[in-house]
PDB file of N, CA and C in Angstrom:
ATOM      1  N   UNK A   1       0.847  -1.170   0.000  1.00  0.00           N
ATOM      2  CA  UNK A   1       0.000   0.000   0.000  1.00  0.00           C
ATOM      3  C   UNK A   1       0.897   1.238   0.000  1.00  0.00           C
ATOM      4  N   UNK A   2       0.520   2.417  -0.873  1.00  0.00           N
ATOM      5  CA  UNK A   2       1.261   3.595  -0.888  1.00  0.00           C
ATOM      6  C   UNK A   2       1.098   4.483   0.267  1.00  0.00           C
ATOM      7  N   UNK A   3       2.273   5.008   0.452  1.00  0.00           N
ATOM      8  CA  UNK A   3       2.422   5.822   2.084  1.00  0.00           C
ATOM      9  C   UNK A   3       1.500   6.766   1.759  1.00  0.00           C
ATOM     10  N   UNK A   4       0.838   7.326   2.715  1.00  0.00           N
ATOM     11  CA  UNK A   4       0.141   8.716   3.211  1.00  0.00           C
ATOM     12  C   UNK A   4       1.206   9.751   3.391  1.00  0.00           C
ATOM     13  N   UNK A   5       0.917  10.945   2.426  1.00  0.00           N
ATOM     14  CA  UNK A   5       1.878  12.163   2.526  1.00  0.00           C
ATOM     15  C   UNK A   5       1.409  12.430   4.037  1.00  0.00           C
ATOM     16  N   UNK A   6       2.244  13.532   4.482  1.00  0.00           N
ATOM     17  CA  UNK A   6       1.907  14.214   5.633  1.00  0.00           C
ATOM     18  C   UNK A   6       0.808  15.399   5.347  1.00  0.00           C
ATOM     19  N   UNK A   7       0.860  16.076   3.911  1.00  0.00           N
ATOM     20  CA  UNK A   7      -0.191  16.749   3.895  1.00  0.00           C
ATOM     21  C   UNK A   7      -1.777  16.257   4.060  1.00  0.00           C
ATOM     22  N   UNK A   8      -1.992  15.165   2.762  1.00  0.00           N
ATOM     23  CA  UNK A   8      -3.245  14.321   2.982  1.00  0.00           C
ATOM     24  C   UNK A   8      -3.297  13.793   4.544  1.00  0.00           C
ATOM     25  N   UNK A   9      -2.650  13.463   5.805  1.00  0.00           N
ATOM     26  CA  UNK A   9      -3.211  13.179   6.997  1.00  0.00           C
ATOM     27  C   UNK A   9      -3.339  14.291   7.437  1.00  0.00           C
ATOM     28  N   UNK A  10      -3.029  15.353   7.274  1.00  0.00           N
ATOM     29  CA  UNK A  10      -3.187  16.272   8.110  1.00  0.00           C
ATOM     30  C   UNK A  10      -4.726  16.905   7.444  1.00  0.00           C
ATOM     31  N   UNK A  11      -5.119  16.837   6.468  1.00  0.00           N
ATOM     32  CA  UNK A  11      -6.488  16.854   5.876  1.00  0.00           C
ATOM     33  C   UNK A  11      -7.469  16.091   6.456  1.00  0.00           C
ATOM     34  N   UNK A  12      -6.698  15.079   6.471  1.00  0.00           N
ATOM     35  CA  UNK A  12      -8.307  13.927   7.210  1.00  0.00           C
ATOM     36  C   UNK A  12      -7.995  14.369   8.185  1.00  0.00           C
ATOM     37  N   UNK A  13      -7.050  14.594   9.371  1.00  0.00           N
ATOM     38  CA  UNK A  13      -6.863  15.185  10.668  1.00  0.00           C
ATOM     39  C   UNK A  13      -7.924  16.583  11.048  1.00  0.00           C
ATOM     40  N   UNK A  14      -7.912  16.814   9.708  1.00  0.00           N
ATOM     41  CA  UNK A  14      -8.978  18.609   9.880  1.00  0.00           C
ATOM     42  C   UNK A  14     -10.229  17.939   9.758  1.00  0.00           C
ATOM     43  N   UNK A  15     -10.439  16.809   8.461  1.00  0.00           N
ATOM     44  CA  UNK A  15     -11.662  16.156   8.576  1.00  0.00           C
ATOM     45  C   UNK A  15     -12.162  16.053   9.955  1.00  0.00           C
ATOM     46  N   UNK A  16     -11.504  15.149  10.741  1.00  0.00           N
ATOM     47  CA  UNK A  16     -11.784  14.307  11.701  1.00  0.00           C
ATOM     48  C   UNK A  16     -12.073  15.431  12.884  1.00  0.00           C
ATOM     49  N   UNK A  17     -11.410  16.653  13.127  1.00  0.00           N
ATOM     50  CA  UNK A  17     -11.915  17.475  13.901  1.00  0.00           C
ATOM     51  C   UNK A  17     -13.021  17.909  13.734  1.00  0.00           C
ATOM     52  N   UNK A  18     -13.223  18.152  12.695  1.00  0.00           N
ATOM     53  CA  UNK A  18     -14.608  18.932  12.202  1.00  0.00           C
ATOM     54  C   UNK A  18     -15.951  18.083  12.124  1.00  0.00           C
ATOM     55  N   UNK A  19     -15.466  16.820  11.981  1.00  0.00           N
ATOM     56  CA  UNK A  19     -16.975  15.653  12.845  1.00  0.00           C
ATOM     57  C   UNK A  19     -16.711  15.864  13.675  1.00  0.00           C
ATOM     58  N   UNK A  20     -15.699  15.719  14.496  1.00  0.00           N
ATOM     59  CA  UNK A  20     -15.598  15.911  16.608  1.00  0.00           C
ATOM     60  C   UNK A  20     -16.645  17.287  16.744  1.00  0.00           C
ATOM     61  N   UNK A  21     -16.047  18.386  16.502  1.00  0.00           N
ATOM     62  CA  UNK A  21     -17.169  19.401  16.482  1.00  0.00           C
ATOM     63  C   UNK A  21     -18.614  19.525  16.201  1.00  0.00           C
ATOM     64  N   UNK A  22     -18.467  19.136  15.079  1.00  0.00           N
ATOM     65  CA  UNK A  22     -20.566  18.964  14.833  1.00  0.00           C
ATOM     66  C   UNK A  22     -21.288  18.159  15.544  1.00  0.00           C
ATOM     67  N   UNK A  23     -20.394  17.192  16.193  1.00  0.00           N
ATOM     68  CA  UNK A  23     -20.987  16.112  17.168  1.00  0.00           C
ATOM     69  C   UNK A  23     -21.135  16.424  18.480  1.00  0.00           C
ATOM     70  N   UNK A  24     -20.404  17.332  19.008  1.00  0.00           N
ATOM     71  CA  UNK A  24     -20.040  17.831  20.280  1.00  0.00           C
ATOM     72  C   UNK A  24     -21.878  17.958  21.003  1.00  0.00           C
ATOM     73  N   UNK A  25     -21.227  17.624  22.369  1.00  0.00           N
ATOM     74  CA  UNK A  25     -20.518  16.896  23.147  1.00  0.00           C
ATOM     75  C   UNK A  25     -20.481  15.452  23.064  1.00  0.00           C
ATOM     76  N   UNK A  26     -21.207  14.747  22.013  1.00  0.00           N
ATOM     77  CA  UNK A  26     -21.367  13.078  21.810  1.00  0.00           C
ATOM     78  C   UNK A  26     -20.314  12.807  21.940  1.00  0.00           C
ATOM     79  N   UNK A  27     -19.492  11.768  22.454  1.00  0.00           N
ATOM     80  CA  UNK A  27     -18.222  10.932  22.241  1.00  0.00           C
ATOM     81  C   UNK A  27     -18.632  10.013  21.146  1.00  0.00           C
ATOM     82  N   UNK A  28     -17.856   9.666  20.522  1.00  0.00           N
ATOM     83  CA  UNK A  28     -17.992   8.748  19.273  1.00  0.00           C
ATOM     84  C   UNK A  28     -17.005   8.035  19.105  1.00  0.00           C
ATOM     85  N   UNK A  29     -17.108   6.286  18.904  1.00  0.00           N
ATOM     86  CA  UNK A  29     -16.207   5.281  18.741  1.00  0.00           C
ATOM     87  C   UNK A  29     -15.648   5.541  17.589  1.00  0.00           C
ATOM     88  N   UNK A  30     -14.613   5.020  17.591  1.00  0.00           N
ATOM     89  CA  UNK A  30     -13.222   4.968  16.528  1.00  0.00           C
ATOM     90  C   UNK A  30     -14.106   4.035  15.350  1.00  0.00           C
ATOM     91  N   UNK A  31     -14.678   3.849  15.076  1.00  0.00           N
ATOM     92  CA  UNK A  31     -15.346   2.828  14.005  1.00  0.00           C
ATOM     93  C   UNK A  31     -16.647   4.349  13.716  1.00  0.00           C
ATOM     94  N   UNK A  32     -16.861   4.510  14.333  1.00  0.00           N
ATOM     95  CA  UNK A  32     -18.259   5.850  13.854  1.00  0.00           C
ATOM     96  C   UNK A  32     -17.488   6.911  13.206  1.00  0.00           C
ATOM     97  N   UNK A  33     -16.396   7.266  13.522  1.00  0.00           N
ATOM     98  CA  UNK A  33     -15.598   8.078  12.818  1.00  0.00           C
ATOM     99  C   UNK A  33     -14.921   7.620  11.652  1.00  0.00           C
ATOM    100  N   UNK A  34     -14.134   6.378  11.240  1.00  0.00           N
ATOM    101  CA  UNK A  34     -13.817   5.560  10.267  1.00  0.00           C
ATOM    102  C   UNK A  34     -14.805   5.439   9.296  1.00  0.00           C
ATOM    103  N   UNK A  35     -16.183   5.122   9.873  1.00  0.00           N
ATOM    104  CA  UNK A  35     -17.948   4.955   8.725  1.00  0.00           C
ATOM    105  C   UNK A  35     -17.913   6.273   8.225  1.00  0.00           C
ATOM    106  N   UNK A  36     -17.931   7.347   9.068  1.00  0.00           N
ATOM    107  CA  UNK A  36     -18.254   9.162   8.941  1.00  0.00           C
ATOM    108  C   UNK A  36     -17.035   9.081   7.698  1.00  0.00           C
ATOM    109  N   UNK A  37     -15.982   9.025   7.351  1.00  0.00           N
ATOM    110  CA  UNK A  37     -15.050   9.789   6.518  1.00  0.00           C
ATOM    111  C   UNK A  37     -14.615   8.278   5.612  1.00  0.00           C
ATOM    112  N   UNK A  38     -15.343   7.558   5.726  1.00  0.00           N
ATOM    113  CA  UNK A  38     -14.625   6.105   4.808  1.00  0.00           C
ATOM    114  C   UNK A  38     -12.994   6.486   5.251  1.00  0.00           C
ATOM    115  N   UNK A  39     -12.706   5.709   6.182  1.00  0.00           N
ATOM    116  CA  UNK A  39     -11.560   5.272   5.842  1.00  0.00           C
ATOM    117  C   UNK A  39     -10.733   4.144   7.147  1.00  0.00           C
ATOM    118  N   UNK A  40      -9.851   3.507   7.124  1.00  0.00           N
ATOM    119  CA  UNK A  40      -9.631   2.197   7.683  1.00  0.00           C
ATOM    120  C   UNK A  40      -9.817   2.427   9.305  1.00  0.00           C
ATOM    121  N   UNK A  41     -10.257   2.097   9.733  1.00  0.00           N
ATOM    122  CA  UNK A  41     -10.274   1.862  11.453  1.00  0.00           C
ATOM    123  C   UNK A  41      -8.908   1.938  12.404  1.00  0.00           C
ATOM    124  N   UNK A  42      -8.059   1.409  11.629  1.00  0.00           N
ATOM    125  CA  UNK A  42      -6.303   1.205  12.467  1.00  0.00           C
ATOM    126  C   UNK A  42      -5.934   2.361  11.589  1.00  0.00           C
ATOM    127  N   UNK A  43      -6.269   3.368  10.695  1.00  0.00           N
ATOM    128  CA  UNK A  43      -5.427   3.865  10.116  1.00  0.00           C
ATOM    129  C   UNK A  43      -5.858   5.816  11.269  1.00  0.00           C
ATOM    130  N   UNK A  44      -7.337   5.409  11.160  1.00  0.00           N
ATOM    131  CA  UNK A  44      -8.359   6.197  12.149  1.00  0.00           C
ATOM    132  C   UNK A  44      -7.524   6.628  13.807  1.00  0.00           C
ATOM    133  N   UNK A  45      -7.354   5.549  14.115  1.00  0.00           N
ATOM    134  CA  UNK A  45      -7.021   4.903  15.480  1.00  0.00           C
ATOM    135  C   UNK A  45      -5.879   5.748  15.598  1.00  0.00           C
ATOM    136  N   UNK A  46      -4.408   5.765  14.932  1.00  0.00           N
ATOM    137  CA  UNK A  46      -3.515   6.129  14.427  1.00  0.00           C
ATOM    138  C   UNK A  46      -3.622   7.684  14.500  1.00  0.00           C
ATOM    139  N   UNK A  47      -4.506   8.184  13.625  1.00  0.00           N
ATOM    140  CA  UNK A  47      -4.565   9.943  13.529  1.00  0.00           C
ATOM    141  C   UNK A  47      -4.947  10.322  15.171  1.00  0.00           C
ATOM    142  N   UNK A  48      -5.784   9.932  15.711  1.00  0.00           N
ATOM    143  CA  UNK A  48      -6.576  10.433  16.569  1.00  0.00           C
ATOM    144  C   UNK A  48      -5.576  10.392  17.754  1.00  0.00           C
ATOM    145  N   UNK A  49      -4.654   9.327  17.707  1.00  0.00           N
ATOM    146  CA  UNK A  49      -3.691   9.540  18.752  1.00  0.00           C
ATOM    147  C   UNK A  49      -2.703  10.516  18.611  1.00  0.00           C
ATOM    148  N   UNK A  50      -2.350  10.421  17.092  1.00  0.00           N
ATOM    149  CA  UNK A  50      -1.833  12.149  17.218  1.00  0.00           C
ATOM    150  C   UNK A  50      -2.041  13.243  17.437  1.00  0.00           C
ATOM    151  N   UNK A  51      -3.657  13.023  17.471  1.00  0.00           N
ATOM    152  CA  UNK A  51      -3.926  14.350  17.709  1.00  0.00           C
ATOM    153  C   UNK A  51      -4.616  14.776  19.199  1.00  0.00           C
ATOM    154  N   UNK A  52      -4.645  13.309  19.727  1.00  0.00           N
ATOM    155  CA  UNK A  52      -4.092  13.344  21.403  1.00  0.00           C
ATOM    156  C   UNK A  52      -3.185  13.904  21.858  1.00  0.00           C
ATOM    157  N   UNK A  53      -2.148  13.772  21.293  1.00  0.00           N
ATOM    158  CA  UNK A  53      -0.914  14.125  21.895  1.00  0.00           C
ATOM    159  C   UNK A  53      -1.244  15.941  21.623  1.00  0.00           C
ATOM    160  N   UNK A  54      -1.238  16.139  20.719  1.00  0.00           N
ATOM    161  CA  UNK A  54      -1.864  17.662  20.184  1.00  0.00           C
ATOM    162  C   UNK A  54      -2.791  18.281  21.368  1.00  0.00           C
ATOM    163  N   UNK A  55      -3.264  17.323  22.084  1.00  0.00           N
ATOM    164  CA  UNK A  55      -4.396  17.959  22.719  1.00  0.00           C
ATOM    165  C   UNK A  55      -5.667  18.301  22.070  1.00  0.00           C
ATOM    166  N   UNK A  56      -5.865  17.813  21.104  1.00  0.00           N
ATOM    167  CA  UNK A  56      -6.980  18.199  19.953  1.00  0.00           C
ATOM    168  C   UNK A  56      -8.156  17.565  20.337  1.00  0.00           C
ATOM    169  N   UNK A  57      -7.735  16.431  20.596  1.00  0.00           N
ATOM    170  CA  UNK A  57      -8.766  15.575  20.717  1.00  0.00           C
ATOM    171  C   UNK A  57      -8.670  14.573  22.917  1.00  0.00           C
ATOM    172  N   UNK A  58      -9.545  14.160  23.207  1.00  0.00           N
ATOM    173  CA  UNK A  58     -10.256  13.815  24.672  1.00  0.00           C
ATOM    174  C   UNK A  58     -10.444  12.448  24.154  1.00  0.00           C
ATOM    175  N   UNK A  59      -9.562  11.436  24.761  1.00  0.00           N
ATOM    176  CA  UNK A  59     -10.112   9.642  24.761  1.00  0.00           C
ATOM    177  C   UNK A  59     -10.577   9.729  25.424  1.00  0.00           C
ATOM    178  N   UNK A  60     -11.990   8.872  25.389  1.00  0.00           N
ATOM    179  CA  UNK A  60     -12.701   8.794  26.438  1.00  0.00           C
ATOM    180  C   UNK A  60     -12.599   6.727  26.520  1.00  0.00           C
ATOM    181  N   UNK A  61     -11.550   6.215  27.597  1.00  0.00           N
ATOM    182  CA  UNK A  61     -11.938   4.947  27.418  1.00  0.00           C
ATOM    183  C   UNK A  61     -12.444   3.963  28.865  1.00  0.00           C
ATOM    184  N   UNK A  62     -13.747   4.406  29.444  1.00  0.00           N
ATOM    185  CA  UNK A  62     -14.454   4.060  30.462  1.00  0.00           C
ATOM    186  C   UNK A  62     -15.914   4.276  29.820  1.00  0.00           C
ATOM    187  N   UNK A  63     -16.669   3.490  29.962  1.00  0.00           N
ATOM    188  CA  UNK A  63     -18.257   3.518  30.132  1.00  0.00           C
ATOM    189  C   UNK A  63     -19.264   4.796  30.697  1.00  0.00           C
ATOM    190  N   UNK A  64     -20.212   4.640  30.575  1.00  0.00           N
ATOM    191  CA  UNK A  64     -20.752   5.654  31.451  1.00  0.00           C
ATOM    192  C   UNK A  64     -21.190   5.218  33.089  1.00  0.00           C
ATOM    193  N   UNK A  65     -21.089   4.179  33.071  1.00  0.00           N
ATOM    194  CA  UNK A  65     -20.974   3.173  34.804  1.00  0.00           C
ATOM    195  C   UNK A  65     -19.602   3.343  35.107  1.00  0.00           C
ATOM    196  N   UNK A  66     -18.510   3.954  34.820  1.00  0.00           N
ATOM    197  CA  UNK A  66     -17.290   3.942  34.997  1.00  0.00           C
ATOM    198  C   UNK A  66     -16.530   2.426  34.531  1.00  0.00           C
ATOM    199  N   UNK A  67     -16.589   1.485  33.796  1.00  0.00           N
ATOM    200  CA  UNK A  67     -15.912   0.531  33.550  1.00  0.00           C
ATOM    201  C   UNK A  67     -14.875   0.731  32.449  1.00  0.00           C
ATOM    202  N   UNK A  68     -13.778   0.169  32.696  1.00  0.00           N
ATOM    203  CA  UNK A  68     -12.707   0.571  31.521  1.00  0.00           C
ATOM    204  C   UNK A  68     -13.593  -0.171  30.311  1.00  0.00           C
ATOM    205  N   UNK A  69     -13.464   0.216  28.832  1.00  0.00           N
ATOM    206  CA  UNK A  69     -13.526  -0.351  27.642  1.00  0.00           C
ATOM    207  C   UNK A  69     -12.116  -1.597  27.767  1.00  0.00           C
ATOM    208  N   UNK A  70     -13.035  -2.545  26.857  1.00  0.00           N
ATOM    209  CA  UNK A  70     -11.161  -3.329  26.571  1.00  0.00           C
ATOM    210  C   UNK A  70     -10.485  -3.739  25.695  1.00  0.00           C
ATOM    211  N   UNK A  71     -11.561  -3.334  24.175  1.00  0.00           N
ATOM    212  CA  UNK A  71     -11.158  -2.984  23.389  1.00  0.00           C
ATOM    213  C   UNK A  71     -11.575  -1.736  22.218  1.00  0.00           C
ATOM    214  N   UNK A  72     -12.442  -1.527  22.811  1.00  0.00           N
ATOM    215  CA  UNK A  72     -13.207   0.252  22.193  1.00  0.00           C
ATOM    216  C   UNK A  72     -12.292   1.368  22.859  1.00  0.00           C
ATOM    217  N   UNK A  73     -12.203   2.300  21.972  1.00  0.00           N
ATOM    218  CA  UNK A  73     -12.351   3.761  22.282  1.00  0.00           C
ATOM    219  C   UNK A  73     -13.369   4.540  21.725  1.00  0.00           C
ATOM    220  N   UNK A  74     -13.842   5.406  22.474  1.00  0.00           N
ATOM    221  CA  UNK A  74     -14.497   6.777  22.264  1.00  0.00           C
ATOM    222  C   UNK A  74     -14.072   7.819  22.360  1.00  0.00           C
ATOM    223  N   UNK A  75     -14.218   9.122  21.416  1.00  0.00           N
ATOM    224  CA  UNK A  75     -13.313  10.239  21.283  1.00  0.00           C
ATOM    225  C   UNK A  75     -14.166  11.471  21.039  1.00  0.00           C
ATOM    226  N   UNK A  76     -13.467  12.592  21.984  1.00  0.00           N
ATOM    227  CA  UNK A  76     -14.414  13.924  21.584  1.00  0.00           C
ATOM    228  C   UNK A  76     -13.459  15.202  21.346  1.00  0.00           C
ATOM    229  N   UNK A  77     -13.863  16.080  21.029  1.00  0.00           N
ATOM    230  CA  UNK A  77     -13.499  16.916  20.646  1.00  0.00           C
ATOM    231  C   UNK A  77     -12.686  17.821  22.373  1.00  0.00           C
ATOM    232  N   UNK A  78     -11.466  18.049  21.922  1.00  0.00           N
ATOM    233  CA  UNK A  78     -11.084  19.324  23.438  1.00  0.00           C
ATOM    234  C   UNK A  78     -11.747  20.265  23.773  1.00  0.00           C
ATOM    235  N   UNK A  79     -11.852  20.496  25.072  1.00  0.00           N
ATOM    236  CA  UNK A  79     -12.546  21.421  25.297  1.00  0.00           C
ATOM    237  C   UNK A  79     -11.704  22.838  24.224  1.00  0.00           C
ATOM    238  N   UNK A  80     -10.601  23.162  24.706  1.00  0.00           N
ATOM    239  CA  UNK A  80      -9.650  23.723  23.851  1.00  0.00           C
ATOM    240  C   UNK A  80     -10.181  23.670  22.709  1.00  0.00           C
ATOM    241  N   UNK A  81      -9.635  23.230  22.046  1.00  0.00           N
ATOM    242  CA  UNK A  81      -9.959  22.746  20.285  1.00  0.00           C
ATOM    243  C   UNK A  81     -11.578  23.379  20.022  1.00  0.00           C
ATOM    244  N   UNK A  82     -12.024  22.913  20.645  1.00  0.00           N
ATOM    245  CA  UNK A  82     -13.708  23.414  20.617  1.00  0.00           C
ATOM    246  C   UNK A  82     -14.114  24.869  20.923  1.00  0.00           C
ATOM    247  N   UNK A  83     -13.157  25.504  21.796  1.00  0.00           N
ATOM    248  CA  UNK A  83     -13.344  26.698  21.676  1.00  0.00           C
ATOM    249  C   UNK A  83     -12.496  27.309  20.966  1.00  0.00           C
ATOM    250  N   UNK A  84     -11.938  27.250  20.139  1.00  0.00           N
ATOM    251  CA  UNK A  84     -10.832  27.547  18.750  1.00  0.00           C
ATOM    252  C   UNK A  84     -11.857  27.281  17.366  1.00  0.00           C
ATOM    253  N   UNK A  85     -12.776  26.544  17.105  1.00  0.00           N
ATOM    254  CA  UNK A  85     -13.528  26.045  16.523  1.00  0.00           C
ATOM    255  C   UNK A  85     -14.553  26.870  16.828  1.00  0.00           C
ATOM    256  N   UNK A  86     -15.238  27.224  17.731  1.00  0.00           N
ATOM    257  CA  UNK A  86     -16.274  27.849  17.995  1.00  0.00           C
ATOM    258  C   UNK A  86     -16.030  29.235  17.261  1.00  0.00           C
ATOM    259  N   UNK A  87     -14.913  29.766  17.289  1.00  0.00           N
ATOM    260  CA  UNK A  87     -14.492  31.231  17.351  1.00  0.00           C
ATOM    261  C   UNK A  87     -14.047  31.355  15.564  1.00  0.00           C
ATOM    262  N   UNK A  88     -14.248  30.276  15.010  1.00  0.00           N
ATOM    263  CA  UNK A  88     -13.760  30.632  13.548  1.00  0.00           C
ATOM    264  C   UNK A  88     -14.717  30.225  13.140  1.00  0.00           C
ATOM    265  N   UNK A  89     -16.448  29.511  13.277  1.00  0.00           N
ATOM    266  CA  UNK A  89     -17.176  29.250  12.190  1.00  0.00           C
ATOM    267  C   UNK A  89     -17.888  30.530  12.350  1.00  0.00           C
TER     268      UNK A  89
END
């Protein structure tokens, strides 16, 4: 398979914020976001942790009973990020 430039991820990376936003405050599994933008689940998984580290994005990986997930994640938009977003649409 041909590598992903850094520009094209950083596109789906803007993609992927901009569902986090319209969704807000929903958390949404790593597979609802992969369906939302067609594209691979591990490749999904991958961006979103970068953009963890960014602070862009909030894992959410506990239940709403507090139980860890053990193999799901759910992901939302930063509070941060969201008010950076708020202020430019």
């Amino acid at each position: 398979m041909p590598k992903i430039s850094d520009q094209k991820k950083e596109k789906i990376a803007e993609q992927i914020l901009s569902y986090l936003y319209s969704v807000f405050p929903k958390q949404v599994f790593t597979s609802d976001i992969a369906k939302e933008l067609a594209r691979d689940e591990e490749f999904m998984k991958d961006l979103l942790k970068d953009l963890e580290k960014k602070e862009l994005v909030k894992k959410i990986d506990k239940n709403s009973q507090g139980f860890q997930y053990s193999r799901r994640l759910r992901w939302r938009i930063s509070n941060k990020a969201y008010e950076i977003y708020k202020k430019h649409q």
